[in-house]
N, C-alpha and C. Protein backbone atom coordinates (compact mmCIF):
# COMPACT_ATOMS: atom_id res chain seq x y z
N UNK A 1 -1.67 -16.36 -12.63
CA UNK A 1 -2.91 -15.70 -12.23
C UNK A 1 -3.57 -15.10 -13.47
N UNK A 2 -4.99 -14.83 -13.45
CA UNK A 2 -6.49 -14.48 -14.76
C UNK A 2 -5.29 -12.98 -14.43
N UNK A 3 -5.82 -12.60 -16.28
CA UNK A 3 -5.55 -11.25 -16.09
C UNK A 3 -7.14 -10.27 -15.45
N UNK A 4 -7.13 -9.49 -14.09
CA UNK A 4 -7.84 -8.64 -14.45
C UNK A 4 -7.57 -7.27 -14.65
N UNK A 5 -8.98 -6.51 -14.89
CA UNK A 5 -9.22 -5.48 -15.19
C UNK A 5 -9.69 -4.50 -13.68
N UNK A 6 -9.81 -3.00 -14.06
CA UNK A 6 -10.14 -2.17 -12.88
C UNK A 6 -11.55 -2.17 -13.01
N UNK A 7 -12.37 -2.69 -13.88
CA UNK A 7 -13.86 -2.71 -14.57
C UNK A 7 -14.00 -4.14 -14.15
N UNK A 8 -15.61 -4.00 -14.33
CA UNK A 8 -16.16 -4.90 -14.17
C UNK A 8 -17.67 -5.40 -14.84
N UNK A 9 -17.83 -6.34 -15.44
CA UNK A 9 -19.85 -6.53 -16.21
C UNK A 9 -20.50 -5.52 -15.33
N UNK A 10 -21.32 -4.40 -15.89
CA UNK A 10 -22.39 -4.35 -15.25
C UNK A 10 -21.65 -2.72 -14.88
N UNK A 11 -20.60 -2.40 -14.42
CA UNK A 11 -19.79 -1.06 -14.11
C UNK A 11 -20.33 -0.05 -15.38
N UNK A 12 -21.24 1.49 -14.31
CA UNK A 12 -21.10 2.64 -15.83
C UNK A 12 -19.45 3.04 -15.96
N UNK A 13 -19.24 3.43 -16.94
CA UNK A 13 -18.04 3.67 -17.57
C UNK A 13 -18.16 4.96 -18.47
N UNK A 14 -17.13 5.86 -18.29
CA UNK A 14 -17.17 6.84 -19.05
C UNK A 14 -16.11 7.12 -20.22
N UNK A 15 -16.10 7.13 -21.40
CA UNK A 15 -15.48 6.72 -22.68
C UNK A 15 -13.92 8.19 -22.52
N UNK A 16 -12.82 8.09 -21.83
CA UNK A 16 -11.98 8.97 -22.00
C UNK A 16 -11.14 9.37 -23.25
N UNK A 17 -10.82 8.63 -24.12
CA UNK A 17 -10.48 8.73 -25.43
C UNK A 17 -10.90 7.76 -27.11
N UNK A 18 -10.64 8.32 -27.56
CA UNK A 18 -11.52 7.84 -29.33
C UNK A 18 -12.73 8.25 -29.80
N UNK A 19 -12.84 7.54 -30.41
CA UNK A 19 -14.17 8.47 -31.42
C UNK A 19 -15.50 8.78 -30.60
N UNK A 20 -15.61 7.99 -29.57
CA UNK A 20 -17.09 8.53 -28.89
C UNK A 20 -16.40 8.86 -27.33
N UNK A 21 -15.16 9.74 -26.89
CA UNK A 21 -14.91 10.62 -26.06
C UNK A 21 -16.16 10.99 -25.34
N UNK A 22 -16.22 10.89 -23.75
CA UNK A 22 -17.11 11.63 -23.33
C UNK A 22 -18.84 10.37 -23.26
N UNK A 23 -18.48 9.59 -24.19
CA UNK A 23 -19.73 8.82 -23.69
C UNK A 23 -19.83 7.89 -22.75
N UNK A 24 -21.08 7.81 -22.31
CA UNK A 24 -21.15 7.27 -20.47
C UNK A 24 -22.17 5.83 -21.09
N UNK A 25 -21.79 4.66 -20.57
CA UNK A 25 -22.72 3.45 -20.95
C UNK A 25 -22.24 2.46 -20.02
N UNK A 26 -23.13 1.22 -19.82
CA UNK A 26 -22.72 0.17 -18.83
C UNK A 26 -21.91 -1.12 -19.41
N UNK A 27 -21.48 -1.27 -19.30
CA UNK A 27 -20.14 -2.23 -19.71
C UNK A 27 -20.81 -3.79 -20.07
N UNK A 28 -21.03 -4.22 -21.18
CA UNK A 28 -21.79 -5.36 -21.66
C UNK A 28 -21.11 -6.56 -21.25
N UNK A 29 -19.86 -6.49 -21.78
CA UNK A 29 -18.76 -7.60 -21.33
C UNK A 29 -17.38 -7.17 -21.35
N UNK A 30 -16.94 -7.98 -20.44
CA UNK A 30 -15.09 -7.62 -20.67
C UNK A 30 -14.59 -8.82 -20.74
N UNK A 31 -13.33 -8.81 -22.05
CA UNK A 31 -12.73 -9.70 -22.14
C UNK A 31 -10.70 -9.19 -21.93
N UNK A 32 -10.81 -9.85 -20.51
CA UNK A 32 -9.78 -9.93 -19.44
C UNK A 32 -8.06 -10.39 -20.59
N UNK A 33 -8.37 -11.46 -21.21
CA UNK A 33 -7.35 -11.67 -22.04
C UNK A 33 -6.79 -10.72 -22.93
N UNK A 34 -7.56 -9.89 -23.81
CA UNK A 34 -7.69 -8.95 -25.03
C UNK A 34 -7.13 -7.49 -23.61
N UNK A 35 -7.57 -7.40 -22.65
CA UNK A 35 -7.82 -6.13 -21.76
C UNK A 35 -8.55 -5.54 -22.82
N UNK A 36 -9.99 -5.45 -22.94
CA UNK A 36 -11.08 -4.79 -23.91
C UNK A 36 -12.74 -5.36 -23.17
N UNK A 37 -13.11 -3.94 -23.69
CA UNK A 37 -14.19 -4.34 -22.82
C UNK A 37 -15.25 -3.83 -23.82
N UNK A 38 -16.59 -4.35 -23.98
CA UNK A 38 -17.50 -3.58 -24.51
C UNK A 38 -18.50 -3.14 -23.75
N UNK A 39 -18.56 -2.03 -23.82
CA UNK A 39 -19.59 -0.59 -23.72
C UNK A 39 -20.82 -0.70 -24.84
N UNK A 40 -22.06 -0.25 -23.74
CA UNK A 40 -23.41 -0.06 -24.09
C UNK A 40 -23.49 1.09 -24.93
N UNK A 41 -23.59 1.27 -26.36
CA UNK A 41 -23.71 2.41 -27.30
C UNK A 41 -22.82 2.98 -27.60
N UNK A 42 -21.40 2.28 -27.63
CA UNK A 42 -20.22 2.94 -27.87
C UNK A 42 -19.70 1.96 -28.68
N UNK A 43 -19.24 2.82 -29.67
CA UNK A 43 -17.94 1.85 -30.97
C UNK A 43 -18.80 0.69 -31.44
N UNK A 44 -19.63 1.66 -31.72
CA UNK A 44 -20.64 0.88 -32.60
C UNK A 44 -20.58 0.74 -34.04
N UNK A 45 -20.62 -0.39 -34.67
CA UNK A 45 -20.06 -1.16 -36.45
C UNK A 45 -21.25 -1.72 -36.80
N UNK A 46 -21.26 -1.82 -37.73
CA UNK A 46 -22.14 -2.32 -38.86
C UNK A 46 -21.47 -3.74 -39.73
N UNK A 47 -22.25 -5.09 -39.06
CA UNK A 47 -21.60 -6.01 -39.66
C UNK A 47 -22.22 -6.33 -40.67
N UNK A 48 -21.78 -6.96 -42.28
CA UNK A 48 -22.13 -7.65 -43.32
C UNK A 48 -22.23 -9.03 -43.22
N UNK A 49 -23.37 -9.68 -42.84
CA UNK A 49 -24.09 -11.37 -42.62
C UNK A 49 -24.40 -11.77 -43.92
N UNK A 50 -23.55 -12.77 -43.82
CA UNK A 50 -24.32 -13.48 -45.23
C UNK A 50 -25.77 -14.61 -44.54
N UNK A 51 -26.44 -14.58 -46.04
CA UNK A 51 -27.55 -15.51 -45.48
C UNK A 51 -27.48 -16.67 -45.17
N UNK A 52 -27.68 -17.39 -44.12
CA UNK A 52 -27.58 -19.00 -44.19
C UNK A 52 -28.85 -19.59 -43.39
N UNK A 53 -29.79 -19.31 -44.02
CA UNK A 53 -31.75 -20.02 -43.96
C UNK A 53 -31.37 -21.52 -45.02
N UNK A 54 -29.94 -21.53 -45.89
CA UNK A 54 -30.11 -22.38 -46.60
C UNK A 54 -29.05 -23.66 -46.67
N UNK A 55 -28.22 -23.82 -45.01
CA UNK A 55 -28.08 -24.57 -44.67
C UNK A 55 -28.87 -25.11 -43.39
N UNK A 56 -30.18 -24.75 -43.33
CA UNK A 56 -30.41 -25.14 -41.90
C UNK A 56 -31.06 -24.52 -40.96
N UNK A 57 -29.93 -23.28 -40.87
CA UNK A 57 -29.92 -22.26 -39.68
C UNK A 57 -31.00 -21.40 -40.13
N UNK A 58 -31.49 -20.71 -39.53
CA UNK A 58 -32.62 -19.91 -39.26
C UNK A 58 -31.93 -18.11 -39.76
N UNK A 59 -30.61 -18.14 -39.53
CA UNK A 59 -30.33 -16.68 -39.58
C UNK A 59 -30.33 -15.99 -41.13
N UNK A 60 -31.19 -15.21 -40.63
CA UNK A 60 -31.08 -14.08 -42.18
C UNK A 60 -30.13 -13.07 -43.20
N UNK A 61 -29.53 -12.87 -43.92
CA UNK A 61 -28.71 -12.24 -44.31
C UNK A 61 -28.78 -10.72 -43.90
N UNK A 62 -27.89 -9.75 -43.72
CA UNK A 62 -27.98 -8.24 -43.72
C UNK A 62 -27.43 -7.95 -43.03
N UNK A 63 -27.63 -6.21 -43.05
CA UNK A 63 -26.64 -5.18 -42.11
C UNK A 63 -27.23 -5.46 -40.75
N UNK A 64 -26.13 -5.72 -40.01
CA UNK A 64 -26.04 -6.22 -38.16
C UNK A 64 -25.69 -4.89 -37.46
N UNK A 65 -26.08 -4.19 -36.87
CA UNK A 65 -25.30 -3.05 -35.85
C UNK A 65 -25.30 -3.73 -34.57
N UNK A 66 -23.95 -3.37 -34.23
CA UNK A 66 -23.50 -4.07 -32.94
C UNK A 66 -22.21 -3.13 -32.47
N UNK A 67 -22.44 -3.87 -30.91
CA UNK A 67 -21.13 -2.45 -30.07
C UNK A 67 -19.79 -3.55 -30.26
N UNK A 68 -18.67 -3.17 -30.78
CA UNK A 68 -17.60 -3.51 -30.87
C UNK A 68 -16.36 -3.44 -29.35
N UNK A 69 -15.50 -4.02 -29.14
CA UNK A 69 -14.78 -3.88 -28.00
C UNK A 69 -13.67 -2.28 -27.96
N UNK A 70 -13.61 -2.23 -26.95
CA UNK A 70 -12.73 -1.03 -26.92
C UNK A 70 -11.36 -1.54 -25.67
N UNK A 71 -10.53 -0.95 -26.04
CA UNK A 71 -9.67 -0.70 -24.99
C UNK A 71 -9.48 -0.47 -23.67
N UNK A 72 -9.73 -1.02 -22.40
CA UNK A 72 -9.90 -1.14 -20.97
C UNK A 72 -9.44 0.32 -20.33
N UNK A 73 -8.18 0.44 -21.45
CA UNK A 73 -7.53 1.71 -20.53
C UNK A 73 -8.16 3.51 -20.95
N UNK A 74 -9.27 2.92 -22.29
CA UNK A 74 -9.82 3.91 -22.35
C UNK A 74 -11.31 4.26 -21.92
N UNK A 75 -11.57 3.30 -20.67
CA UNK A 75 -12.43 3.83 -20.14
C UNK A 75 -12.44 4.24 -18.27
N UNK A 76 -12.93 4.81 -17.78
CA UNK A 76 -12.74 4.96 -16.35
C UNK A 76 -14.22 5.18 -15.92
N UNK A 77 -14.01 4.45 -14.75
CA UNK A 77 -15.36 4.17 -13.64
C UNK A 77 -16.03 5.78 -13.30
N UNK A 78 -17.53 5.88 -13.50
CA UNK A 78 -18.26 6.39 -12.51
C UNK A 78 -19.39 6.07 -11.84
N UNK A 79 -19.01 6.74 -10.69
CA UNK A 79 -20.18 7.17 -9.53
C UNK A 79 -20.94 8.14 -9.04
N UNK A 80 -22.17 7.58 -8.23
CA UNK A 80 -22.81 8.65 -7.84
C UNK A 80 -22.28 9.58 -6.70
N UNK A 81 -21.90 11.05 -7.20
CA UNK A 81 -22.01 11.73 -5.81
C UNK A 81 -22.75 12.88 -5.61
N UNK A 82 -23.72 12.78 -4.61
CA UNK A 82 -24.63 13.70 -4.10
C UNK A 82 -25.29 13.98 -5.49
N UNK A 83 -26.00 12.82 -6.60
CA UNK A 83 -26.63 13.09 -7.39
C UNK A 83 -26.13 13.10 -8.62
N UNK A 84 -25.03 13.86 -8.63
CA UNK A 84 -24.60 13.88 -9.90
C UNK A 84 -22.96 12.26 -10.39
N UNK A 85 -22.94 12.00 -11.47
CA UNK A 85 -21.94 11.16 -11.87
C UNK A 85 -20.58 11.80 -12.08
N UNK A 86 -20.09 11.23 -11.25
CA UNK A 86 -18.46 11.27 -11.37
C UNK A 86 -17.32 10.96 -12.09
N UNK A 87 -16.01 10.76 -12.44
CA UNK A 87 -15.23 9.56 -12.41
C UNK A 87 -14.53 9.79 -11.78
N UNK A 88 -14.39 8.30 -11.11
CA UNK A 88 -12.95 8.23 -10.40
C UNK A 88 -12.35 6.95 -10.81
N UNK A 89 -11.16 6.77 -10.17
CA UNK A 89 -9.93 6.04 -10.00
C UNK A 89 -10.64 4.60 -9.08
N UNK A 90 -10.12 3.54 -9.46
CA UNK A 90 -10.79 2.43 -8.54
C UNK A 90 -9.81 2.05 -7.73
N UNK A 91 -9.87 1.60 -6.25
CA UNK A 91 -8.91 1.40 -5.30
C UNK A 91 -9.17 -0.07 -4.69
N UNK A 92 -8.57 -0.70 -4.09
CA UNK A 92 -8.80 -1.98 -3.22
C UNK A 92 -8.16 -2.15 -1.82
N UNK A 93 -9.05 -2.37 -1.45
CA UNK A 93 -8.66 -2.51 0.20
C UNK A 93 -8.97 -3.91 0.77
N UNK A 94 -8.33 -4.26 2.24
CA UNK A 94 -8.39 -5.66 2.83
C UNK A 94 -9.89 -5.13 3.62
N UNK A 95 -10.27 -5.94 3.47
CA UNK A 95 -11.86 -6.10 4.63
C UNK A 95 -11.59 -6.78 5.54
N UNK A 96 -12.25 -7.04 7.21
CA UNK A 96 -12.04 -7.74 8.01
C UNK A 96 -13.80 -8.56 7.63
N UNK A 97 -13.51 -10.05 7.63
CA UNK A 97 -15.08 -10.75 7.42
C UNK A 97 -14.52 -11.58 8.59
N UNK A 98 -15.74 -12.28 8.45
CA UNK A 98 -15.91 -13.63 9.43
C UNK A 98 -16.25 -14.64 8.60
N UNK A 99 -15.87 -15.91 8.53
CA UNK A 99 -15.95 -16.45 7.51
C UNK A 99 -16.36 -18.44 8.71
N UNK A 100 -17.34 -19.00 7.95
CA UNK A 100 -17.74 -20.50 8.49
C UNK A 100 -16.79 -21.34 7.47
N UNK A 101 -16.82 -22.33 8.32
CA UNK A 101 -16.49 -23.67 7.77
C UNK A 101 -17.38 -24.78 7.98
N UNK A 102 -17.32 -25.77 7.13
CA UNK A 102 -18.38 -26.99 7.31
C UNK A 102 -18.87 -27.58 8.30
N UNK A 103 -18.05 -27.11 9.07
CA UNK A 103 -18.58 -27.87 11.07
C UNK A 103 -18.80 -26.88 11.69
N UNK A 104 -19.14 -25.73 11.33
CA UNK A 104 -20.01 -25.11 11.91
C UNK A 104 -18.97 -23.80 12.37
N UNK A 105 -18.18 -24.27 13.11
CA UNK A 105 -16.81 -22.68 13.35
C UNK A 105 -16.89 -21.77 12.39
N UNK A 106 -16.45 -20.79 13.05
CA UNK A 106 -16.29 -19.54 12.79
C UNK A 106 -14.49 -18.92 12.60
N UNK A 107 -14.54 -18.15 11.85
CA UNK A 107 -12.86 -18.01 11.70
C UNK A 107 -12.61 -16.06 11.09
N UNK A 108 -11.65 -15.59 11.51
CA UNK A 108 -11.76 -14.40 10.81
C UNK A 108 -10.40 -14.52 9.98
N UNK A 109 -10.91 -13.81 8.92
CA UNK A 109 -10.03 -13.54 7.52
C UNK A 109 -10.73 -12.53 6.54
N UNK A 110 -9.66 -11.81 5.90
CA UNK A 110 -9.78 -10.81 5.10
C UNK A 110 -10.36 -11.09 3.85
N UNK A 111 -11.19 -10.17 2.55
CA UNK A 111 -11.03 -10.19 1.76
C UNK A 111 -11.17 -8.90 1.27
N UNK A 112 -10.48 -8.50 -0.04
CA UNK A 112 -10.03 -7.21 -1.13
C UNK A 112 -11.99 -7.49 -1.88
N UNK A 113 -11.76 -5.72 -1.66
CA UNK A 113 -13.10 -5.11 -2.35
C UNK A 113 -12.41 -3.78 -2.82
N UNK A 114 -13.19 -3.87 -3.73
CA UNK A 114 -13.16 -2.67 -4.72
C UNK A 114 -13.47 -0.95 -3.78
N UNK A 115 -12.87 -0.33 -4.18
CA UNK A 115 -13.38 1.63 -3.71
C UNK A 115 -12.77 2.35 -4.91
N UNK A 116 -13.88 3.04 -4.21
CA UNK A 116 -13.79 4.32 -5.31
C UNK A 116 -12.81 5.50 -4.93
N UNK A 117 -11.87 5.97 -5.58
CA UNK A 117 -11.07 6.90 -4.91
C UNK A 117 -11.54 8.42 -4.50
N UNK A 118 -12.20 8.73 -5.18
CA UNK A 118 -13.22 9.90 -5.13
C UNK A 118 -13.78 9.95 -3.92
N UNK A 119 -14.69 8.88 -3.39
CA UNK A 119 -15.23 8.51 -2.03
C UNK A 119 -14.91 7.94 -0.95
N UNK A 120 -14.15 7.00 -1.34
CA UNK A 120 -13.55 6.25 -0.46
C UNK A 120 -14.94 5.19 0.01
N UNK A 121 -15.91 5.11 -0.54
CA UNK A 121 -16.64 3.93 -0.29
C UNK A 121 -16.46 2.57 -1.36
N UNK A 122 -17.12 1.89 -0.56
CA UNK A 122 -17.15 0.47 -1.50
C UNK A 122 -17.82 0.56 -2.78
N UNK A 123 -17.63 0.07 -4.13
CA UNK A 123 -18.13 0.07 -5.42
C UNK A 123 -19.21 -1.51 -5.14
C-alpha cells in the first residue's frame, strides 16, 4: 500500500516545530514517499541557477526564492471554529454511501473520510 499522510494538497497547516514555529500556510504539495510536505511561505531558500539561454532553453541565471519541503510530522491541521482557526488532530471514520453499478443497481457500502478531532465534523 502508497504511503499516506494525515495532510493533504490544498489543507491550512500550522508549522509546530523549526525555524518558522507558529506559521499558518496552505500546503503546496506533499510528497507521500519522503513523508514531507511543502507549505505556502514556510522554509523558504534561496536557490543559485546557473544561466542556460545558451543551450536553447529560455531560463535565466540568478537568485530563485522558493518554499523548500518540511517534515509531515511537523505540521498539524487547522480549522475553522466559530470564526477563529484551530488545530486539531485528524480522525477517520466509515461512512454509510450508496453506491451504482453499470446496470443501473444500487448497492450500499462504506467509505473512510477524514474528521477533525476538535469537531468531530468532516474535513
Amino acid at each position: 500500500m502508497a504511503n499516506s499522510l494525515h495532510v493533504k494538497k490544498g489543507d491550512r497547516v500550522k508549522v509546530i516545530a523549526g525555524k518558522d514555529k507558529g506559521r499558518v500556510g496552505d500546503i503546496i504539495e506533499v510528497l507521500p514517499e519522503q513523508g514531507r510536505v511543502i507549505v505556502e511561505g514556510v522554509n523558504v531558500v534561496k536557490k543559485h541557477t546557473p544561466d542556460r539561454s545558451a543551450q536553447g532553453a529560455k531560463d535565466k541565471g540568478g537568485i530563485i526564492t522558493t518554499e523548500a519541503p518540511i517534515d509531515a510530522s511537523n505540521v498539524q491541521l487547522v480549522v475553522k471554529v466559530d470564526g477563529k482557526e484551530v488545530v486539531t488532530r485528524v480522525g477517520y471514520e466509515r461512512r454509510e454511501v450508496t453506491k451504482r453499478r453499470p446496470d443501473g443497481s444500487e448497492y450500499s457500502a462504506t467509505r473512510s473520510v477524514r474528521i477533525a478531532r476538535k469537531t468531530g465534523k468532516e474535513i
